[in-house]
N, C-alpha and C. Protein backbone atom coordinates (compact mmCIF):
# COMPACT_ATOMS: atom_id res chain seq x y z
N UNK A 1 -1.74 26.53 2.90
CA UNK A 1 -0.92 26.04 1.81
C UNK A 1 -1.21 26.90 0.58
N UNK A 2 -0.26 26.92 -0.20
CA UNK A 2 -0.24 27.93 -1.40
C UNK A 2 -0.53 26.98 -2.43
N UNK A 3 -0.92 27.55 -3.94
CA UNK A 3 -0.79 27.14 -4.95
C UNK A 3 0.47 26.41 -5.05
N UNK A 4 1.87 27.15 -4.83
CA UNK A 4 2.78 26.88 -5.47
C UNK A 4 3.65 25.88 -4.39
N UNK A 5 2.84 25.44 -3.42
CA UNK A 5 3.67 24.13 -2.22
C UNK A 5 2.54 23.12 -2.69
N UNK A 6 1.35 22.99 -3.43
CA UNK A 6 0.41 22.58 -3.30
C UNK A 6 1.57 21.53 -5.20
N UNK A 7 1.77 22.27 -5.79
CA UNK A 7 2.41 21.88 -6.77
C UNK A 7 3.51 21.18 -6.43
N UNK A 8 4.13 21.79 -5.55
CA UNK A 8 5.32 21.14 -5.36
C UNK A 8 5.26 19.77 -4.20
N UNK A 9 4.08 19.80 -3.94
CA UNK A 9 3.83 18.55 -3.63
C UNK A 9 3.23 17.13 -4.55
N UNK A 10 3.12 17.73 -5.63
CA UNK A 10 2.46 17.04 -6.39
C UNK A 10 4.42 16.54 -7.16
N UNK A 11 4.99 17.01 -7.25
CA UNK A 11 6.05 17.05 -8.00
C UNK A 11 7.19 16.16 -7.21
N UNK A 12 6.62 16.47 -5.83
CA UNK A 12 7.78 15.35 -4.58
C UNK A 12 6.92 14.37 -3.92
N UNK A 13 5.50 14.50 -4.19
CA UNK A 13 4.77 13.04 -3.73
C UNK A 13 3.75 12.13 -4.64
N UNK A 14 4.18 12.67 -5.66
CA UNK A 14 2.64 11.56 -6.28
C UNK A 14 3.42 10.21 -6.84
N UNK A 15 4.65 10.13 -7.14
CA UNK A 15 5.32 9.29 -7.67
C UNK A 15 5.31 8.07 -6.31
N UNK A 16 5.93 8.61 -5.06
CA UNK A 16 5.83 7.69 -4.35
C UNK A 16 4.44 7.11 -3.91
N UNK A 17 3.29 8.36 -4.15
CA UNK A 17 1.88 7.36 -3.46
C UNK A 17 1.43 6.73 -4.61
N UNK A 18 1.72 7.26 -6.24
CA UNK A 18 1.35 6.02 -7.20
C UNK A 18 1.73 4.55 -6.89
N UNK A 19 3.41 4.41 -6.56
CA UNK A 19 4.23 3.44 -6.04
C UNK A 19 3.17 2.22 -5.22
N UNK A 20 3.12 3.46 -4.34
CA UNK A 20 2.41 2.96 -2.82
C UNK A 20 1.22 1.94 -3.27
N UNK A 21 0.28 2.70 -4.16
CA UNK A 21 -1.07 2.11 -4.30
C UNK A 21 -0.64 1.25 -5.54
N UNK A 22 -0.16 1.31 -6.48
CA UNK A 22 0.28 0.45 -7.52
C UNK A 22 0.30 -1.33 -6.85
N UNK A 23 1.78 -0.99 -5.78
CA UNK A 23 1.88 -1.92 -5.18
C UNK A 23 0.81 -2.88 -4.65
N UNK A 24 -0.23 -2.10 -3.80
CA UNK A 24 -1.57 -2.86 -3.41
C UNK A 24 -2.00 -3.34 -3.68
N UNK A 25 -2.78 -2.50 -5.11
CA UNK A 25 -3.75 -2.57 -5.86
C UNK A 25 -3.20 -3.72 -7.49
N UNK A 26 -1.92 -3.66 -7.53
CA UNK A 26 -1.52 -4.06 -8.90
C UNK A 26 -2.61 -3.69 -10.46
N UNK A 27 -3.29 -2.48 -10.01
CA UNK A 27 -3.68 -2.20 -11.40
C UNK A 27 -3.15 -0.92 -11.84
N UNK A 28 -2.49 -0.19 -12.97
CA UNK A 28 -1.91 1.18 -13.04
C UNK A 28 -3.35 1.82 -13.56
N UNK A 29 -4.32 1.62 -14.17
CA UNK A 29 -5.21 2.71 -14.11
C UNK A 29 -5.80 2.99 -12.79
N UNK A 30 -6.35 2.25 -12.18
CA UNK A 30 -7.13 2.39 -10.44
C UNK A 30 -5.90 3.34 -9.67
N UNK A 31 -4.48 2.85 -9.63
CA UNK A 31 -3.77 3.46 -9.16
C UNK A 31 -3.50 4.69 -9.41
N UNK A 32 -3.28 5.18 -10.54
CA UNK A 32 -3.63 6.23 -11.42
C UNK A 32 -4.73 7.47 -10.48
N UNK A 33 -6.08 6.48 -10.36
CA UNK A 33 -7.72 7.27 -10.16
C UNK A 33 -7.62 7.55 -8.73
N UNK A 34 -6.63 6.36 -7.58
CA UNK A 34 -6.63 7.03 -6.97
C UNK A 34 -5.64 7.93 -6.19
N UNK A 35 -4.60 8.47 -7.15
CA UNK A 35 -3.79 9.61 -6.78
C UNK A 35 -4.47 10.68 -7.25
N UNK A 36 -5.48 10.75 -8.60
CA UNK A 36 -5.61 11.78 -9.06
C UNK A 36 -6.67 12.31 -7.91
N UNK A 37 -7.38 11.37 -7.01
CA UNK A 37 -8.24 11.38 -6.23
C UNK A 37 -7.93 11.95 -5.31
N UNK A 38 -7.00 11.56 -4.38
CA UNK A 38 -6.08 12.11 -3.23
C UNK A 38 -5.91 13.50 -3.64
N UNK A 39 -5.00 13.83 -4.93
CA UNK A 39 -5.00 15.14 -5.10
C UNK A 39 -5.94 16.64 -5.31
N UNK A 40 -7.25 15.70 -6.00
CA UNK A 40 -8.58 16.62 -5.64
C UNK A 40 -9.10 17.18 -4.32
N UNK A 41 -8.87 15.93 -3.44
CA UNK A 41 -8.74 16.52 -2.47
C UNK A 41 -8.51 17.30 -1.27
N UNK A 42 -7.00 17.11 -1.62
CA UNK A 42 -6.63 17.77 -0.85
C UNK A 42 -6.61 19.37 -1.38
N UNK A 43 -6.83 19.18 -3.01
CA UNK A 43 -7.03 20.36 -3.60
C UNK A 43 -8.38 21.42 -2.99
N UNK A 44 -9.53 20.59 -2.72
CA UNK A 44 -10.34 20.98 -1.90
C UNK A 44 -10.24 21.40 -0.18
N UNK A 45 -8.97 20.91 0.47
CA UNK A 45 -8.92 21.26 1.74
C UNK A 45 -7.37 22.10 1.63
N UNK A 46 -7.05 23.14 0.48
CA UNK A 46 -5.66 23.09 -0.02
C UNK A 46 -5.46 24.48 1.29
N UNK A 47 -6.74 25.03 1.57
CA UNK A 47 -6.95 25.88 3.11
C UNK A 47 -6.45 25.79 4.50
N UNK A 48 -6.83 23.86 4.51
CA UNK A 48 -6.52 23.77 5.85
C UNK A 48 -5.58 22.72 6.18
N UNK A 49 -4.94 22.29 5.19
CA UNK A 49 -3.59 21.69 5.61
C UNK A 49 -2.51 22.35 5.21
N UNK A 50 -1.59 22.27 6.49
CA UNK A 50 -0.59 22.69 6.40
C UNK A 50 0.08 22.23 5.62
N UNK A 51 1.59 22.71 4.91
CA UNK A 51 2.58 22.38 4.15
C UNK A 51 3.35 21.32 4.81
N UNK A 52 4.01 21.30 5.83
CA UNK A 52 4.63 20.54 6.45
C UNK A 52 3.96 19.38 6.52
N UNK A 53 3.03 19.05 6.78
CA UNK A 53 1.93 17.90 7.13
C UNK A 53 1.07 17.18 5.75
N UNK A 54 1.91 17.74 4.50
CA UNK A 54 0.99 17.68 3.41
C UNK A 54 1.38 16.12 2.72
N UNK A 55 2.52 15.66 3.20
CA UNK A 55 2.86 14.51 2.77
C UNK A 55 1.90 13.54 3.64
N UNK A 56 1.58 13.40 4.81
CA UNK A 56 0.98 12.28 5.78
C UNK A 56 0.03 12.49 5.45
N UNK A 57 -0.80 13.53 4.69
CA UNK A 57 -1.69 14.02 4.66
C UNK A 57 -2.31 13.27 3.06
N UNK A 58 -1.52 13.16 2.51
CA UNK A 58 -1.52 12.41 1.22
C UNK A 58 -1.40 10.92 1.70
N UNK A 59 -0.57 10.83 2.17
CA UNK A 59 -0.47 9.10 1.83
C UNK A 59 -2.04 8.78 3.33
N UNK A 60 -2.37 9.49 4.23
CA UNK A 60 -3.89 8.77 4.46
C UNK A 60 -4.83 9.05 3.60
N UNK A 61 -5.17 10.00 2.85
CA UNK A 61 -5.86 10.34 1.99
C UNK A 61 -6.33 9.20 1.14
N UNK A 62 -4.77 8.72 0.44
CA UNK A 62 -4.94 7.54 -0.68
C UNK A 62 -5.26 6.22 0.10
N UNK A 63 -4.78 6.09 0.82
CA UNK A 63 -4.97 5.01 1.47
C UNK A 63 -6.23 4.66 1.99
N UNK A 64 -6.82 5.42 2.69
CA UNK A 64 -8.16 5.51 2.60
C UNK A 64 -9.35 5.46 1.47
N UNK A 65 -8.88 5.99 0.58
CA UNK A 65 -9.60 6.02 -0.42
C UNK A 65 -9.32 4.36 -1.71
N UNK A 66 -8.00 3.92 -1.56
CA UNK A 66 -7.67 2.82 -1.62
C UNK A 66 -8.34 1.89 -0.95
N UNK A 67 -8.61 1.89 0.51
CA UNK A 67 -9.58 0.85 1.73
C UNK A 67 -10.91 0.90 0.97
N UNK A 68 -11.29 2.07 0.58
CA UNK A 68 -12.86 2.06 0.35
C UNK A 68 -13.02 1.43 -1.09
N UNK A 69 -12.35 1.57 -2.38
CA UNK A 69 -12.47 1.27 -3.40
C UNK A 69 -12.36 -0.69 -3.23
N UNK A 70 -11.34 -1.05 -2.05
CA UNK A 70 -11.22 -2.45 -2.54
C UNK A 70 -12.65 -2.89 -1.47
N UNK A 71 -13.19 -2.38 -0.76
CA UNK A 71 -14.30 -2.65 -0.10
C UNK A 71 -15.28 -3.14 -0.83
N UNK A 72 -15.71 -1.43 -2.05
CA UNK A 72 -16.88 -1.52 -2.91
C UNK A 72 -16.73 -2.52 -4.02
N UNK A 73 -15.60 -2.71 -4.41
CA UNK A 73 -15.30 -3.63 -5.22
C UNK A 73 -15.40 -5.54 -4.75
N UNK A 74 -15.01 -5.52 -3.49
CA UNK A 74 -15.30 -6.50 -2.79
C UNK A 74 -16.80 -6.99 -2.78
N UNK A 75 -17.67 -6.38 -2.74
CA UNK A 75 -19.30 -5.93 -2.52
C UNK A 75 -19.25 -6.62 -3.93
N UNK A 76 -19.35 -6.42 -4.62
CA UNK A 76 -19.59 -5.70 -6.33
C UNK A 76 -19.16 -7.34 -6.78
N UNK A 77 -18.23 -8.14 -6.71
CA UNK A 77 -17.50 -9.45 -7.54
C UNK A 77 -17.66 -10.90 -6.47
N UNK A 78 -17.83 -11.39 -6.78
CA UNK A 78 -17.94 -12.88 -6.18
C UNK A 78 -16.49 -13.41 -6.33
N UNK A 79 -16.50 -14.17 -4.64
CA UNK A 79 -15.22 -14.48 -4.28
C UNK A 79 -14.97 -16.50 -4.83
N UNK A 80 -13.83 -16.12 -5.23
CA UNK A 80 -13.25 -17.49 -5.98
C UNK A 80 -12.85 -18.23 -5.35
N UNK A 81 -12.39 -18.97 -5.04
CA UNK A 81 -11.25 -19.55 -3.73
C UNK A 81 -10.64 -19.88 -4.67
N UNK A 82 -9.29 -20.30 -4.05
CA UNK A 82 -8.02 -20.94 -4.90
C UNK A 82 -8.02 -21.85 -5.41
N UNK A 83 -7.69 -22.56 -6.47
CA UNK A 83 -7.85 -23.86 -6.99
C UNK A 83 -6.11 -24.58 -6.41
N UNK A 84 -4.80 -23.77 -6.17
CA UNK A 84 -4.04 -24.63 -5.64
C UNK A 84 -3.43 -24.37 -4.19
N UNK A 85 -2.85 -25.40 -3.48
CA UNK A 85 -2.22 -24.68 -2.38
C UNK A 85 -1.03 -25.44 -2.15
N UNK A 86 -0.13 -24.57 -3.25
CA UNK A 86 0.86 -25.08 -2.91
C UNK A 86 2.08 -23.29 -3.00
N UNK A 87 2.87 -23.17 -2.84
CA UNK A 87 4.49 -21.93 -2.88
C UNK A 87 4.61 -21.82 -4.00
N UNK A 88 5.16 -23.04 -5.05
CA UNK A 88 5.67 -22.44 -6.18
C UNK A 88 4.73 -21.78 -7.31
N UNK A 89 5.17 -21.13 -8.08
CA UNK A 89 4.18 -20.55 -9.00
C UNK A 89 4.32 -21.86 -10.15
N UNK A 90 2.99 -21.36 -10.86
CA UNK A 90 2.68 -22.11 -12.09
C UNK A 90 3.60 -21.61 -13.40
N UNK A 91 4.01 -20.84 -13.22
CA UNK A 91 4.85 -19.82 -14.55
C UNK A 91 6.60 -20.45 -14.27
N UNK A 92 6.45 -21.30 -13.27
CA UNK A 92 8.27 -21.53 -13.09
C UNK A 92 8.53 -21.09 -12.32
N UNK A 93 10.06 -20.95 -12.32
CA UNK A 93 10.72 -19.85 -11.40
C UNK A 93 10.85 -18.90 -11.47
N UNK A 94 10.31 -18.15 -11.25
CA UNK A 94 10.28 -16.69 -11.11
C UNK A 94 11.25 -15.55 -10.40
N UNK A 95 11.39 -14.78 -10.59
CA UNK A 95 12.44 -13.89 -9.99
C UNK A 95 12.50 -13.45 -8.67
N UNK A 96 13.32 -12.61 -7.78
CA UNK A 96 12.84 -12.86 -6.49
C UNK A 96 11.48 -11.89 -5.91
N UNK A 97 11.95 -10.65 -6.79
CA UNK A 97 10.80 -9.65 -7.34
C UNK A 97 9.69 -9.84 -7.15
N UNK A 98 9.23 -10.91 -8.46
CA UNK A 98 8.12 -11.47 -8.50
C UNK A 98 7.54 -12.45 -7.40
N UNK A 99 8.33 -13.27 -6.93
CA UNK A 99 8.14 -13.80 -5.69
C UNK A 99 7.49 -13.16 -4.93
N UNK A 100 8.23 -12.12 -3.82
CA UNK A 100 8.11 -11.57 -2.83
C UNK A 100 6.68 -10.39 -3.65
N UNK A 101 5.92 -10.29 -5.26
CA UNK A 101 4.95 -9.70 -5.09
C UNK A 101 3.67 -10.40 -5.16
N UNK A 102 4.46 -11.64 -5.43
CA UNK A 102 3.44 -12.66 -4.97
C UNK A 102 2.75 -13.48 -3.85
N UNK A 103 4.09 -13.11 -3.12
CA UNK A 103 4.21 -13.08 -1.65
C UNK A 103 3.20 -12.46 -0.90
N UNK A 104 3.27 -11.55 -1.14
CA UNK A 104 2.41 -9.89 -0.68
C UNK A 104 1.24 -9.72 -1.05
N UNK A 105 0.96 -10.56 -2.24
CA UNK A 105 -0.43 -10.30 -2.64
C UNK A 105 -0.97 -11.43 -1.92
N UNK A 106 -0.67 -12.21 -1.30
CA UNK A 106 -1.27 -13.28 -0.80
C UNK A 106 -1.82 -12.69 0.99
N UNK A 107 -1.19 -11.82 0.87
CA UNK A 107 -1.58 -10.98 2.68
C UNK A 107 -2.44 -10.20 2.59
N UNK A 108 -3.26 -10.56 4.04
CA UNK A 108 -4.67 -9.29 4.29
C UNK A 108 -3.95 -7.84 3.82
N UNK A 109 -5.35 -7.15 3.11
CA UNK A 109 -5.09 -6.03 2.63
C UNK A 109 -4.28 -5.23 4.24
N UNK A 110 -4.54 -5.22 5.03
CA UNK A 110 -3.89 -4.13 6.02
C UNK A 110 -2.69 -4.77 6.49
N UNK A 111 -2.23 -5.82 6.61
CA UNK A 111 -0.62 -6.53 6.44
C UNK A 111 -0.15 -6.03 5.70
N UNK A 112 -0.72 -5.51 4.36
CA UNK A 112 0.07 -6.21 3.09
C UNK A 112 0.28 -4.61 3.31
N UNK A 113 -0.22 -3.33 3.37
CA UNK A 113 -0.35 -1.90 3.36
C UNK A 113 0.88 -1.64 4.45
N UNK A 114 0.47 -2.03 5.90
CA UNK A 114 1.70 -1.40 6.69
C UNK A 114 2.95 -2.23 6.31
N UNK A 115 3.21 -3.08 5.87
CA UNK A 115 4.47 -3.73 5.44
C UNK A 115 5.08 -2.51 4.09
N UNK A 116 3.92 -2.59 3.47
CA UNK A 116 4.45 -1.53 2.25
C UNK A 116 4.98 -0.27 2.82
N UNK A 117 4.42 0.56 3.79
CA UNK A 117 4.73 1.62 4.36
C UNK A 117 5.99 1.49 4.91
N UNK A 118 6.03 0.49 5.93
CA UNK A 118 7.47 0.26 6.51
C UNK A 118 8.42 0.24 5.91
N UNK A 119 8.27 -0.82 5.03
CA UNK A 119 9.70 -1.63 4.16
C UNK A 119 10.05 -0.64 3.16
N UNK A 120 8.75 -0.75 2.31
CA UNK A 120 9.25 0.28 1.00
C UNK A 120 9.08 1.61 1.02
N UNK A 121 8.23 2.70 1.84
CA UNK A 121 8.04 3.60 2.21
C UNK A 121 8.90 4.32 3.45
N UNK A 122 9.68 3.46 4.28
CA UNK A 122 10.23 3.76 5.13
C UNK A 122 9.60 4.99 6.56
N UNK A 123 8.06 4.57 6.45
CA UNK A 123 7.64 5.20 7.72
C UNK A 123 7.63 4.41 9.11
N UNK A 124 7.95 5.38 9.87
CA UNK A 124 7.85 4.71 11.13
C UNK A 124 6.56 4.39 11.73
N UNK A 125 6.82 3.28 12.99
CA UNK A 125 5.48 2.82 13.41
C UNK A 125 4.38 4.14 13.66
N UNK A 126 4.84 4.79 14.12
CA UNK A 126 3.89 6.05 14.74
C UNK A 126 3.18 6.57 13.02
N UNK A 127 4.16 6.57 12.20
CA UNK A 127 3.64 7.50 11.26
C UNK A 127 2.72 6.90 10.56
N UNK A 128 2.80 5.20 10.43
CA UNK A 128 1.74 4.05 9.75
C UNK A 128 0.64 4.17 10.50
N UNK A 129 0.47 4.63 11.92
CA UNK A 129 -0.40 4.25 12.78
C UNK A 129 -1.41 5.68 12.52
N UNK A 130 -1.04 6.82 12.18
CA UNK A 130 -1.23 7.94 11.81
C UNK A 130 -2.00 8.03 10.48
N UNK A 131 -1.32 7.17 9.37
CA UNK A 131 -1.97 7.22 7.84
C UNK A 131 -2.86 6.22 7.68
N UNK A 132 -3.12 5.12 8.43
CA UNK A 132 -3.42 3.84 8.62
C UNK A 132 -4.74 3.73 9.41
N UNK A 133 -4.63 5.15 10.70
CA UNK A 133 -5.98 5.01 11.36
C UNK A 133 -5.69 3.68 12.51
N UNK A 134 -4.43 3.07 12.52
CA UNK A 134 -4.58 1.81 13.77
C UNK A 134 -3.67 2.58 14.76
N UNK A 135 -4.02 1.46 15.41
CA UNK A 135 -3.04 2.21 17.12
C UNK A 135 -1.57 1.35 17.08
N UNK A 136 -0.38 1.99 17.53
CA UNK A 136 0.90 1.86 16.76
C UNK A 136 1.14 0.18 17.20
N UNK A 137 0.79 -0.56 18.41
CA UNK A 137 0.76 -1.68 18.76
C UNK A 137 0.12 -2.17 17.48
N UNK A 138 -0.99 -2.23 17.40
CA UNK A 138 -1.91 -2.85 16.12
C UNK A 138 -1.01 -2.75 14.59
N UNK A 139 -0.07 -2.07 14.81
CA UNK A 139 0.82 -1.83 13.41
C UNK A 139 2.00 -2.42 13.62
N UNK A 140 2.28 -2.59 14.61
CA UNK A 140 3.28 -3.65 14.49
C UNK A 140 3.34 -4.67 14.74
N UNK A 141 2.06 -5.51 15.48
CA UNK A 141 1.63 -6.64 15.00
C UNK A 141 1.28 -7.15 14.00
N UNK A 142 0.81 -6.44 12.73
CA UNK A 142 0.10 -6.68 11.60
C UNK A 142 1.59 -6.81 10.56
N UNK A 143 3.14 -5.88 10.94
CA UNK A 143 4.05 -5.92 10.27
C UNK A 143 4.53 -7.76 10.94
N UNK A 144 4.76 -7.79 12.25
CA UNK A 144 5.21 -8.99 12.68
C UNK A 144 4.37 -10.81 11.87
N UNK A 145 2.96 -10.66 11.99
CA UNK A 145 2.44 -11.22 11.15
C UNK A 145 2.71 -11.15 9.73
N UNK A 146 2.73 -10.24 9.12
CA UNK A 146 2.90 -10.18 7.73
C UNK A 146 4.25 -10.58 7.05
N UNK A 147 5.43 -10.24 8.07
CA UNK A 147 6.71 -10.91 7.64
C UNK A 147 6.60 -12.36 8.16
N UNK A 148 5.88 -12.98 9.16
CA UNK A 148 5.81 -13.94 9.88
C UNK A 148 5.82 -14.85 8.34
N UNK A 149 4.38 -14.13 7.88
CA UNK A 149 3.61 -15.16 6.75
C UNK A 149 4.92 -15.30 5.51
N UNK A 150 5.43 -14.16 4.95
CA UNK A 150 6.56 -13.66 4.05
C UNK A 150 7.29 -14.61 4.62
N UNK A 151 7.99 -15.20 5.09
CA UNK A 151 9.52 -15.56 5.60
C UNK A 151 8.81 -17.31 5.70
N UNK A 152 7.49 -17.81 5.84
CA UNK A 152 6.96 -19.17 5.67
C UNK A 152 7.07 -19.28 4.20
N UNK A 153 6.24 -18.46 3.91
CA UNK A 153 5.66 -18.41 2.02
C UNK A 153 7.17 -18.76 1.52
N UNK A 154 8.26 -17.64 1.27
CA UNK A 154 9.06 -17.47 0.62
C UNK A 154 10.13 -18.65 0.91
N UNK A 155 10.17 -18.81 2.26
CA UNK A 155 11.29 -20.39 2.52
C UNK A 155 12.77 -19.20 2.71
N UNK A 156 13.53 -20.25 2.74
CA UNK A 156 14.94 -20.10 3.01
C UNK A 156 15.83 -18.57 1.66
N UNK A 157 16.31 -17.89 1.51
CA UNK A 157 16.13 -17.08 0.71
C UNK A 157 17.72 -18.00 -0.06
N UNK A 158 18.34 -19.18 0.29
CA UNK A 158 19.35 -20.02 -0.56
C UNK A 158 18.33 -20.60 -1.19
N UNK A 159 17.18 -20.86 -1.10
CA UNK A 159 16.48 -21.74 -2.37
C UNK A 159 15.55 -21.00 -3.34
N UNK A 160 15.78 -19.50 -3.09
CA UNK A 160 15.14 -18.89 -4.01
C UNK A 160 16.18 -18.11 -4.65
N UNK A 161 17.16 -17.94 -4.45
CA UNK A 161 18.62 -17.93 -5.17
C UNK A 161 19.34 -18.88 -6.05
């Protein structure tokens, strides 16, 4: 890879893996640390990946490096449990937007990741199973579960209309 595909990857992919990890993570600085992260890196292997391969190559990068940050951070904070269990939010009604990211935040981190890939990323099973590190069965069980949970959570989509 060259300097100047190495740029132009930065120019046709960082927007969508900010997206990507934004989504996850819901913080824009972390999300931020870890694209700029992904991109060091690969800045460091800018030798041995190919151009063609530089996009899959990015979104496991972050993603990985995304897995490890919510790990250490996991380690690091004491876990709360919920004080309610009930669907609707406390803020009202909310938009469907907000819903469905409330939805999502309520799913295991690796549900909640290959759903993002699929739905909003539009990769195929093989290619989630590829950036993801699972075996393509294991990725589409984790999508089938994760809409399973989405389509309970959210209810009928006439009563959120």
């Amino acid at each position: 890879m060259t300097v100047a595909e190495y740029n132009k990857s930065v120019d046709d992919h960082s927007d969508c893996i900010y997206r990507f990890i934004l989504k996850n993570l819901r913080n824009q600085d972390k999300a931020k640390d870890i694209v700029q992260d992904t991109y060091e890196k690969l800045w460091l292997r800018i030798n041995e990946v190919a151009a063609v391969k530089v996009k899959s190559y990015l979104f496991t990068t972050a993603y990985h490096t995304m897995i490890d940050m919510i790990r250490k951070e996991s380690r690091n904070t004491a876990f709360e449990p919920e004080k309610h269990d009930r669907n609707v939010p406390e803020e009202g009604n909310p938009g469907l937007a907000q819903l469905i990211e409330q939805a999502l935040s309520r799913l295991p981190e690796d549900q909640r990741s290959v759903i993002m890939l699929r739905d909003y990323e539009g990769y195929s099973y093989e290619e989630i199973a590829r950036i993801t590190g699972l075996s393509e069965s294991q990725v589409k069980v984790y999508i089938f579960r994760g809409r399973m949970f989405l389509k309970n959570y959210i209810g009928s989509i006439e009563s959120v209309i």
